[in-house]
Each structure stands twice: as structure tokens, then as C-alpha cells.
PDB file of N, CA and C in Angstrom:
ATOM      1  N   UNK A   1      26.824  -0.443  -0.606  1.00  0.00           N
ATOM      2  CA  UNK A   1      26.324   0.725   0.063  1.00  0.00           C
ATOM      3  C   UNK A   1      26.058   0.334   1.506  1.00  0.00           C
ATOM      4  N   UNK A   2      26.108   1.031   2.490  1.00  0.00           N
ATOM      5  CA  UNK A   2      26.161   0.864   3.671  1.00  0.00           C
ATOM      6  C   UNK A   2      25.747   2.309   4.426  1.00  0.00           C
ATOM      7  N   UNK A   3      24.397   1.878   5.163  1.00  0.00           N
ATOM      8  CA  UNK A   3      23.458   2.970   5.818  1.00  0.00           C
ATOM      9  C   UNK A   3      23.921   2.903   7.170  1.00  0.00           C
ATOM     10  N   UNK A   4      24.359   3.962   7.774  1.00  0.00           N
ATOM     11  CA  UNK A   4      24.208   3.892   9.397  1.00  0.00           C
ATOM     12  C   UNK A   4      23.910   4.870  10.100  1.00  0.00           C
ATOM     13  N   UNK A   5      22.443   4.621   9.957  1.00  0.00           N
ATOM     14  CA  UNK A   5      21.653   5.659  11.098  1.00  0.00           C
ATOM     15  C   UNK A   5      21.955   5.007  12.442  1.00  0.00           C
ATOM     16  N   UNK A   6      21.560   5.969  13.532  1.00  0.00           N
ATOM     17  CA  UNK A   6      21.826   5.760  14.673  1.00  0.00           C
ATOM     18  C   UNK A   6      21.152   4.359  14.946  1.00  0.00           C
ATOM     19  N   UNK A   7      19.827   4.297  14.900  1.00  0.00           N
ATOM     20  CA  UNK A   7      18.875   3.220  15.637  1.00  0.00           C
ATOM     21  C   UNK A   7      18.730   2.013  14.404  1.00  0.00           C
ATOM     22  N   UNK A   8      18.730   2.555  13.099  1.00  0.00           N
ATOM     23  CA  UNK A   8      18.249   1.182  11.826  1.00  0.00           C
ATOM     24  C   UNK A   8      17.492   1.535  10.992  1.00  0.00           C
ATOM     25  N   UNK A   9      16.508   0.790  10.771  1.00  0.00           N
ATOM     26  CA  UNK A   9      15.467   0.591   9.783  1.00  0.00           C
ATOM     27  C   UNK A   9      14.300   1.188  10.661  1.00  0.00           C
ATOM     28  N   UNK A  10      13.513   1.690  10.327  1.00  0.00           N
ATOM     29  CA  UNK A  10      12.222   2.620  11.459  1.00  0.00           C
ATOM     30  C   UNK A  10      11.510   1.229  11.247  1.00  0.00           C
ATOM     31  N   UNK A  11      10.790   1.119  13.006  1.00  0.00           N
ATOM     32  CA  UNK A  11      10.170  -0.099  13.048  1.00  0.00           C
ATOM     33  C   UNK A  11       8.427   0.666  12.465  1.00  0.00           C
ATOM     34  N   UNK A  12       8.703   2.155  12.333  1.00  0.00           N
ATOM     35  CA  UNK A  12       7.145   2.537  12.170  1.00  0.00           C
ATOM     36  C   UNK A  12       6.921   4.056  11.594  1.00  0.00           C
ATOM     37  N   UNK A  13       7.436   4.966  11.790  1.00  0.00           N
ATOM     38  CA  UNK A  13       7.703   5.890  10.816  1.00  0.00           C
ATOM     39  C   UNK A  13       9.125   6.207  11.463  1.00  0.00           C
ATOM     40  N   UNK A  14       9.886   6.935  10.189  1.00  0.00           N
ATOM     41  CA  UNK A  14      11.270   6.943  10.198  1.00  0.00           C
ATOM     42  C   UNK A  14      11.512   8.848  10.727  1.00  0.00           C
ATOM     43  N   UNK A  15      12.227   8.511  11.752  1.00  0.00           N
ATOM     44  CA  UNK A  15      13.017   9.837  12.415  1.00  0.00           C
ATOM     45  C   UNK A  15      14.511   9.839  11.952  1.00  0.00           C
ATOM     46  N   UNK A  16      14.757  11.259  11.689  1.00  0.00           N
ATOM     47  CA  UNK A  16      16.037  11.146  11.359  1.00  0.00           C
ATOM     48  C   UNK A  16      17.040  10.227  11.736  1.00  0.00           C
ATOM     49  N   UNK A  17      16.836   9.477  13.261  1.00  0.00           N
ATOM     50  CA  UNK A  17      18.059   8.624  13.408  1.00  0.00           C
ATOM     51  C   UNK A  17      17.849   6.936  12.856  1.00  0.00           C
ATOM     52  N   UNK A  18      16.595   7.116  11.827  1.00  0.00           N
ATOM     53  CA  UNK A  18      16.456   5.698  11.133  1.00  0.00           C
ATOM     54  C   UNK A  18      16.528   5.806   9.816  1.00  0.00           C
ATOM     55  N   UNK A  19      16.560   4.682   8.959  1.00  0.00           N
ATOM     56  CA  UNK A  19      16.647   5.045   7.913  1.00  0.00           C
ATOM     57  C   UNK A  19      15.088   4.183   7.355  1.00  0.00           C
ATOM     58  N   UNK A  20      14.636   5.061   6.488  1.00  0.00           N
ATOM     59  CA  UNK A  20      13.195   4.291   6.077  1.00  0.00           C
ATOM     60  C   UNK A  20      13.149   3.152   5.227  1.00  0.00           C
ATOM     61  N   UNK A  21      11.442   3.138   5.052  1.00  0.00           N
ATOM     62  CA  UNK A  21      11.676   1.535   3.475  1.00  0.00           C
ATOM     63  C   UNK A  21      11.889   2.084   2.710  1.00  0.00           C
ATOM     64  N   UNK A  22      11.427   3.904   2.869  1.00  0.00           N
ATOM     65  CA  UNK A  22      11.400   4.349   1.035  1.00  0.00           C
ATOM     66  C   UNK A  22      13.287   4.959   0.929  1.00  0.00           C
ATOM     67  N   UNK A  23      13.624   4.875   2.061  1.00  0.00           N
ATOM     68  CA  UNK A  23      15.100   5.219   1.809  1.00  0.00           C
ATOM     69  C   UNK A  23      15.675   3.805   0.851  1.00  0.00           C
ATOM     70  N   UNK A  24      15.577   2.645   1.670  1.00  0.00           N
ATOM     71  CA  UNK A  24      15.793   1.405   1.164  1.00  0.00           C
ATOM     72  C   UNK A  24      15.317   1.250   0.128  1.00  0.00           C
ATOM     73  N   UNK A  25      14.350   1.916  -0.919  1.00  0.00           N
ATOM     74  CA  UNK A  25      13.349   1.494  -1.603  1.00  0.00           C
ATOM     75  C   UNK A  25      14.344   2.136  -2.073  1.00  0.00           C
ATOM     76  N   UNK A  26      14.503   2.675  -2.265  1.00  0.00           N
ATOM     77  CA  UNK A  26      15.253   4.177  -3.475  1.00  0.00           C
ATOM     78  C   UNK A  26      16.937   3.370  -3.584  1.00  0.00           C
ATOM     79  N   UNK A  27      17.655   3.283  -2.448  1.00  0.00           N
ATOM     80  CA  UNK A  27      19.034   3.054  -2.941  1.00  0.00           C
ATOM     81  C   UNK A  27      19.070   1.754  -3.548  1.00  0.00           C
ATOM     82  N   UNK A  28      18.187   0.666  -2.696  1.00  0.00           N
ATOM     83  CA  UNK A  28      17.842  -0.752  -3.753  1.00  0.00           C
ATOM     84  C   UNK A  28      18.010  -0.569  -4.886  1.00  0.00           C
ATOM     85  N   UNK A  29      16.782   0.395  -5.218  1.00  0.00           N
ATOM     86  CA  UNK A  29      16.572   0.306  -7.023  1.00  0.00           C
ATOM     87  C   UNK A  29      17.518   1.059  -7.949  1.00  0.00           C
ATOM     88  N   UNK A  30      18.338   2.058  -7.483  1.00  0.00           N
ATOM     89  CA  UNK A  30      19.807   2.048  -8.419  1.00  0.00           C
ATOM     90  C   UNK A  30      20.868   1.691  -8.110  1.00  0.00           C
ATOM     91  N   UNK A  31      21.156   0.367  -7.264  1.00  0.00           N
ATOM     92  CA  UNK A  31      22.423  -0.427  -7.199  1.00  0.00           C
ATOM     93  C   UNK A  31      22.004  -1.400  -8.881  1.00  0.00           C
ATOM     94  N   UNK A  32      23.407  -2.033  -8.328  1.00  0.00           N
ATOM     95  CA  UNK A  32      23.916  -2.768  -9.966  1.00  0.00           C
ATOM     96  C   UNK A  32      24.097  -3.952  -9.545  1.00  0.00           C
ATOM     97  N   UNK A  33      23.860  -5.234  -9.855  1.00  0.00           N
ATOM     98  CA  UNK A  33      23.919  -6.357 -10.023  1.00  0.00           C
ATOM     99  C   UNK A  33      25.519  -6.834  -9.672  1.00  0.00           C
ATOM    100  N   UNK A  34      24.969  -7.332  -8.118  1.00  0.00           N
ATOM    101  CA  UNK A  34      26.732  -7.917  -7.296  1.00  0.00           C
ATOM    102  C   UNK A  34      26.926  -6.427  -6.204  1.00  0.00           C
ATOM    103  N   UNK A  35      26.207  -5.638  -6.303  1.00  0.00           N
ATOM    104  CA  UNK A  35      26.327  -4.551  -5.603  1.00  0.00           C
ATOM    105  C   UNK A  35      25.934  -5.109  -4.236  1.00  0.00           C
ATOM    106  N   UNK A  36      26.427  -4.615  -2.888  1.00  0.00           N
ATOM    107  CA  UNK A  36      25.975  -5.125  -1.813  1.00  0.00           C
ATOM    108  C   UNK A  36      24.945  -3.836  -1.002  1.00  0.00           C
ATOM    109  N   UNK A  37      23.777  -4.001  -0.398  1.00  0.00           N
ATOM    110  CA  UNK A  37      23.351  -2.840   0.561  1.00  0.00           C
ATOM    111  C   UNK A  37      23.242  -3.770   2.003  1.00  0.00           C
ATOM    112  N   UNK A  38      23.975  -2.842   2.793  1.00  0.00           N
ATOM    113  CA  UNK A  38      24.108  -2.976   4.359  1.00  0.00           C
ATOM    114  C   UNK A  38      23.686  -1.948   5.368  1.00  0.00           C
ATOM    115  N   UNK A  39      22.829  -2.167   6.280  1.00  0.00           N
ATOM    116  CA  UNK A  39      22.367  -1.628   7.131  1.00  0.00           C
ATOM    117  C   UNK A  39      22.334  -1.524   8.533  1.00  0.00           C
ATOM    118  N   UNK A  40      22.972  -1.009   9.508  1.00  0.00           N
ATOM    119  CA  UNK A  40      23.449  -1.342  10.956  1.00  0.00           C
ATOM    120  C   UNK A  40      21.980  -0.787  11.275  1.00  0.00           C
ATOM    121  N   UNK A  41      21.356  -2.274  12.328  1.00  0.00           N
ATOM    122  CA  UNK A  41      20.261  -2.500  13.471  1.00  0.00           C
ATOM    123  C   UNK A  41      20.390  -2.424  14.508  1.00  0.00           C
ATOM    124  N   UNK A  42      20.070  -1.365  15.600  1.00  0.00           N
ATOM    125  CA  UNK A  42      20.195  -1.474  16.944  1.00  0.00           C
ATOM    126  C   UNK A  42      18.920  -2.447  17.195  1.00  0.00           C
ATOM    127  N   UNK A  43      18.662  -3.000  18.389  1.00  0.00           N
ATOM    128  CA  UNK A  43      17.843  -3.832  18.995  1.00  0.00           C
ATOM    129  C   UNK A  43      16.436  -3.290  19.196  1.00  0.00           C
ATOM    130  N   UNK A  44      15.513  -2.977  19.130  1.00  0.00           N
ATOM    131  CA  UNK A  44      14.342  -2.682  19.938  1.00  0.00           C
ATOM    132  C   UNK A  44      13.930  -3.609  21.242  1.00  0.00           C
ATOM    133  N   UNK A  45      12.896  -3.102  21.776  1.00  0.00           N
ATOM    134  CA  UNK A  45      12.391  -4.028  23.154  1.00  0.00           C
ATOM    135  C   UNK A  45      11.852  -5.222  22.812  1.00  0.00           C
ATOM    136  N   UNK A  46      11.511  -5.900  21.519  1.00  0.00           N
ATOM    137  CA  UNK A  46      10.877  -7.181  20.920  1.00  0.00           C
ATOM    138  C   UNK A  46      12.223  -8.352  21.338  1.00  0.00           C
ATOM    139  N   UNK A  47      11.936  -9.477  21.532  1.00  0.00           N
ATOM    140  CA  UNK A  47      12.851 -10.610  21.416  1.00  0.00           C
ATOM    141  C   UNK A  47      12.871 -10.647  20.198  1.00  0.00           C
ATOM    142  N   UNK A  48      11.856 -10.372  18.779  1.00  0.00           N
ATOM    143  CA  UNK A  48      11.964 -10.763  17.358  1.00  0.00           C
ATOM    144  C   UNK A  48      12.410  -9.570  16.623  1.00  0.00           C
ATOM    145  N   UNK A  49      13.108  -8.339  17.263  1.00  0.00           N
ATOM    146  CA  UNK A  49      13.529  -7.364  16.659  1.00  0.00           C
ATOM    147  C   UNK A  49      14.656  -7.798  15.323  1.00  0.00           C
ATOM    148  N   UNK A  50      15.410  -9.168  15.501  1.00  0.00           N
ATOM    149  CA  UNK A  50      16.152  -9.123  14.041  1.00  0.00           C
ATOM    150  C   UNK A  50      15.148  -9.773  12.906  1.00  0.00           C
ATOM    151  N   UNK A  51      14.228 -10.385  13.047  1.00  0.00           N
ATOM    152  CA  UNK A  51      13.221 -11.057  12.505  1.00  0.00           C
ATOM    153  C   UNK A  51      12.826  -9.853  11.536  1.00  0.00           C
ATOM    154  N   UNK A  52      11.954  -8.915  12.352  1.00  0.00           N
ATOM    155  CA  UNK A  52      11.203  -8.037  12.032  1.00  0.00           C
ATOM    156  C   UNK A  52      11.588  -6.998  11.324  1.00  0.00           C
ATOM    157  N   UNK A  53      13.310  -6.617  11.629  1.00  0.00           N
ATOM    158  CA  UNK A  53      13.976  -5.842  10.545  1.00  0.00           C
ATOM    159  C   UNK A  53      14.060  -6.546   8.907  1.00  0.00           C
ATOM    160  N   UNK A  54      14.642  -8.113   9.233  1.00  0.00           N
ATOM    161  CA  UNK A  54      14.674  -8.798   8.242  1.00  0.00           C
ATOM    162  C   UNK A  54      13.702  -8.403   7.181  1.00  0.00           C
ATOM    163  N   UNK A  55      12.572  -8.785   7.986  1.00  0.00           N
ATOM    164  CA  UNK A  55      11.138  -8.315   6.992  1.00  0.00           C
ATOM    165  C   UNK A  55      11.028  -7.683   6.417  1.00  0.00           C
ATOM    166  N   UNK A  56      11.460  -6.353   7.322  1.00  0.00           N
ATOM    167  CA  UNK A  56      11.474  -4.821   6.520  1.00  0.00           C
ATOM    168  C   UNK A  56      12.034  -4.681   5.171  1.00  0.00           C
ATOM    169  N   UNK A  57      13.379  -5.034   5.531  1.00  0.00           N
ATOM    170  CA  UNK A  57      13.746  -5.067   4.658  1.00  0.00           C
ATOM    171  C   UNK A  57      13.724  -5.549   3.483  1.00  0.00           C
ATOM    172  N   UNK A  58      13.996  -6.773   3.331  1.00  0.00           N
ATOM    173  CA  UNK A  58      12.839  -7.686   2.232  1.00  0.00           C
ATOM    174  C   UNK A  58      12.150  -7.282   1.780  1.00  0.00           C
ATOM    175  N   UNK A  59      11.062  -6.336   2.215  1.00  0.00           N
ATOM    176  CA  UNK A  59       9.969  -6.149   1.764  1.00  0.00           C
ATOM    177  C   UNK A  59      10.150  -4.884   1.022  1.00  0.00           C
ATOM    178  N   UNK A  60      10.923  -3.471   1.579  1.00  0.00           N
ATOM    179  CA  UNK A  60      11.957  -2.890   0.917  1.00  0.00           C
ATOM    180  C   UNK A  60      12.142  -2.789  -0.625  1.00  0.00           C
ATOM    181  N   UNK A  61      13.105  -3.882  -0.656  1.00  0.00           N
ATOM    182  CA  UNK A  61      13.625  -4.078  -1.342  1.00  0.00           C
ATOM    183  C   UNK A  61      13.059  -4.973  -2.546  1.00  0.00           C
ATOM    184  N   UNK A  62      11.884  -5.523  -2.181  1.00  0.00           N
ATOM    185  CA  UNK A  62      11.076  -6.700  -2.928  1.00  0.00           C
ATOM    186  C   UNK A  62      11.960  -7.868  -3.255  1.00  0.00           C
ATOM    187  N   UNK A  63      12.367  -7.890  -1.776  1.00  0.00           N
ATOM    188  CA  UNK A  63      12.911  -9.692  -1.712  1.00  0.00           C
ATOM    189  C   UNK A  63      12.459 -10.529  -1.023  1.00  0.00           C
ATOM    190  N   UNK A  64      12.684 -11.671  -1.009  1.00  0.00           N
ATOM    191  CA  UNK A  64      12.347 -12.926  -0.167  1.00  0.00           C
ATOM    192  C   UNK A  64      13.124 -12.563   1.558  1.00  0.00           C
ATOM    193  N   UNK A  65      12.182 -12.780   2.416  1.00  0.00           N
ATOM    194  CA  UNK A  65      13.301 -12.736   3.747  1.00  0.00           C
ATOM    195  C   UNK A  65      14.348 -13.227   3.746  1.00  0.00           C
ATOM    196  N   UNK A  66      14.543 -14.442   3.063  1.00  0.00           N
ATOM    197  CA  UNK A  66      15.113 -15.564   2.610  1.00  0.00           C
ATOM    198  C   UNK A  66      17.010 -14.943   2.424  1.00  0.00           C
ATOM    199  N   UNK A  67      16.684 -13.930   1.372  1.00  0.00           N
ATOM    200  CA  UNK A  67      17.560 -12.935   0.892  1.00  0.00           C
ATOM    201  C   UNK A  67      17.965 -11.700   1.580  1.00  0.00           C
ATOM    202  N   UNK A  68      17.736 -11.961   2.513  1.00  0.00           N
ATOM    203  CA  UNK A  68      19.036 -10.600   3.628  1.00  0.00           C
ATOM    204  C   UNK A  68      18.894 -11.101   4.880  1.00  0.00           C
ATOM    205  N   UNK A  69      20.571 -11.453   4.679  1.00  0.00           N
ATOM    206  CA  UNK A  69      21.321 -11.936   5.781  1.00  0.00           C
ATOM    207  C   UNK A  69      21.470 -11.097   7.122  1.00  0.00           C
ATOM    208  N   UNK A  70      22.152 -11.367   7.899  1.00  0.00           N
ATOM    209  CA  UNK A  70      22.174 -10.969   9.369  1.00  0.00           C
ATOM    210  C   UNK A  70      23.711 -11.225   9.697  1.00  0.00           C
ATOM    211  N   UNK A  71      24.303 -10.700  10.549  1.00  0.00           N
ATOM    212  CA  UNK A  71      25.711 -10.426  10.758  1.00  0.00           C
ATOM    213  C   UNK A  71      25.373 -10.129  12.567  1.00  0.00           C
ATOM    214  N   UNK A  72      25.647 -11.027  13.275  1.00  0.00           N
ATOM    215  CA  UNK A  72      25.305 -10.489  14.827  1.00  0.00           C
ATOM    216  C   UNK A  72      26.926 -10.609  15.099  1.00  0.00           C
ATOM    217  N   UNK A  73      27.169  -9.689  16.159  1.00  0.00           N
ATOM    218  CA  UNK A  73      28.421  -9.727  16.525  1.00  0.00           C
ATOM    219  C   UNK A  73      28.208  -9.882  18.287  1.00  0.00           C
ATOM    220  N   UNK A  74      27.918 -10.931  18.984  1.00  0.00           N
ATOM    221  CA  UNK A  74      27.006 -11.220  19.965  1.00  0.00           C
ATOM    222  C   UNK A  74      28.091 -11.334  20.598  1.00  0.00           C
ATOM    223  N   UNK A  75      29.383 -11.444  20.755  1.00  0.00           N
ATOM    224  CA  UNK A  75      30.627 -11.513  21.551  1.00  0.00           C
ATOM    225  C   UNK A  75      31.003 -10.185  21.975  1.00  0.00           C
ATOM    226  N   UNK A  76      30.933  -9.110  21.099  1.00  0.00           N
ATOM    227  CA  UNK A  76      30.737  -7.698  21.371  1.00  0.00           C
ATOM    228  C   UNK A  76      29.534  -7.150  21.773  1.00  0.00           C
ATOM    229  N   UNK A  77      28.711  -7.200  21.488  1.00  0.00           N
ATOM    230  CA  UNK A  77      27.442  -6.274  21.385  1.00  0.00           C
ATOM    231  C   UNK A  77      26.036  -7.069  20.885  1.00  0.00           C
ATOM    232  N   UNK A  78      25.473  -8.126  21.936  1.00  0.00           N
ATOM    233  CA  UNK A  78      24.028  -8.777  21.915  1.00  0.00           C
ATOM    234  C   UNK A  78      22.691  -8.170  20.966  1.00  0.00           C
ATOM    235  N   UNK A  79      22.766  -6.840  21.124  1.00  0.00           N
ATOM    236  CA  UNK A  79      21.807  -5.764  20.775  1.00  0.00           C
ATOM    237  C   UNK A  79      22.144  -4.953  19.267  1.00  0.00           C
ATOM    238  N   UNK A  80      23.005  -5.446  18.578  1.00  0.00           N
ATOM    239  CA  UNK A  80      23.486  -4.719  17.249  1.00  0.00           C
ATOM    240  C   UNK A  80      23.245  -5.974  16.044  1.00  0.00           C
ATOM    241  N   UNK A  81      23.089  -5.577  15.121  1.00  0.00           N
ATOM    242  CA  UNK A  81      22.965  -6.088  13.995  1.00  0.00           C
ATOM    243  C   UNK A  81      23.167  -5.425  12.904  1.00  0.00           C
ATOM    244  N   UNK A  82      24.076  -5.934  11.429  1.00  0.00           N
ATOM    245  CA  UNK A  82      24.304  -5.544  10.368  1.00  0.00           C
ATOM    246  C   UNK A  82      23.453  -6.523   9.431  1.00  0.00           C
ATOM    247  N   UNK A  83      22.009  -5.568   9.011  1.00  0.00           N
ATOM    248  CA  UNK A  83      21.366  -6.626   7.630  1.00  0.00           C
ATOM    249  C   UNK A  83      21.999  -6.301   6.499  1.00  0.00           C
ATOM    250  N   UNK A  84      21.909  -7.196   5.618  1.00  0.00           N
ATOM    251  CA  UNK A  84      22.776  -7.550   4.232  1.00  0.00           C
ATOM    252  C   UNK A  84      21.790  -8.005   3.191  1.00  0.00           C
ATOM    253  N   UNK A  85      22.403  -7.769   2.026  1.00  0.00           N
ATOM    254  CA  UNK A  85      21.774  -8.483   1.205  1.00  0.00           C
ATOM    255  C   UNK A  85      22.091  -7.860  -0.486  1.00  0.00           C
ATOM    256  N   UNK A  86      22.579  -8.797  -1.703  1.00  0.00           N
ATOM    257  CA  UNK A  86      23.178  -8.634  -2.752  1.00  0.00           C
ATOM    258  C   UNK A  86      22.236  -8.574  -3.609  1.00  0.00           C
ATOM    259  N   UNK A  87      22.230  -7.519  -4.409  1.00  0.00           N
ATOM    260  CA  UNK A  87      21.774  -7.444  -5.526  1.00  0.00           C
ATOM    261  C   UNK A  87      21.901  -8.699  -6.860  1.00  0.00           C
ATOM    262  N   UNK A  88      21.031  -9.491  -7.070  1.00  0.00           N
ATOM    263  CA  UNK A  88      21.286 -10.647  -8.063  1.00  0.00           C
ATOM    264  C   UNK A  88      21.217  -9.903  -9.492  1.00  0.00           C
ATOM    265  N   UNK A  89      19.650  -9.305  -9.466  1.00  0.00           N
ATOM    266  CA  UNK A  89      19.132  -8.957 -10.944  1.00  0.00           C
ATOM    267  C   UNK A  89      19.760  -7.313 -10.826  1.00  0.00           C
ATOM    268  N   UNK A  90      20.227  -6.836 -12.116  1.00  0.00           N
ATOM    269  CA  UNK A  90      20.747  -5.170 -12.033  1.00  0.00           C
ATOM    270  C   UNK A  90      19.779  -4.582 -13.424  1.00  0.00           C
TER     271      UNK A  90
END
């Protein structure tokens, strides 16, 4: 599954051009085991803006930060990010 709101993950309440935790919360919990969820991150004004999505998400999803990856495409676009992360248990 793959979300692409305009801006990402809401760093604080979610406007239509983000997608929330309880959005994340919800498609998390009926994927299937090996299923992938992906999410395109625009940047905020933080230097720790991929950090802090990370979190989100994780937390989301009730995973370890540990468990959703990051995809920067920094040759194109410094300020974009695709978070990741596989469903183990279904």
C-alpha cells in the first residue's frame, strides 16, 4: 500500500494534504503478513524531520523505529522522503 498525500504524515494534526497516525493506524492493521505500507514525506523546517516521521510512524503502526526504513532520493530531491516498512506478523 502506498499513501501519497501532498506533505506526509501530519507532524501535529492531519489536514487533508497529510495523512494521519489513525490513517496509518487503520491501513497497518488490515495488511497481511509480507504486505508492504509506503508513505511519501515532504521535509518540514526541522533538520530531524526524517527522524521524527520515522517515529510517527512506528508508533503508528506499533513498531520499533528500528522497523521503517527510509528511501531518500537526495540526487533528485534533498527534501522528499519515502517511509517503508513490512508487515512481519499478519
Amino acid at each position: 500500500m502506498f499513501l501519497d498525500p501532498d506533505t506526509g504524515i501530519a507532524p501535529n494534526q492531519a489536514k487533508p494534504e497529510h495523512v494521519s497516525e489513525l490513517d496509518l493506524q487503520t491501513i497497518w492493521s488490515v495488511l497481511l503478513k509480507g504486505d508492504l505500507l509506503a508513505a511519501y514525506q515532504h521535509a518540514d523546517r526541522t533538520s530531524s524531520w526524517k527522524e521524527a516521521r520515522q517515529e510517527e510512524m512506528a508508533l503508528a503502526c506499533g513498531l520499533h523505529v528500528k522497523n521503517v526504513s527510509t528511501i531518500l532520493g537526495t540526487r533528485v530531491a534533498s527534501d522528499v522522503a519515502m517511509l517503508w516498512s513490512r508487515k512481519e506478523l499478519g
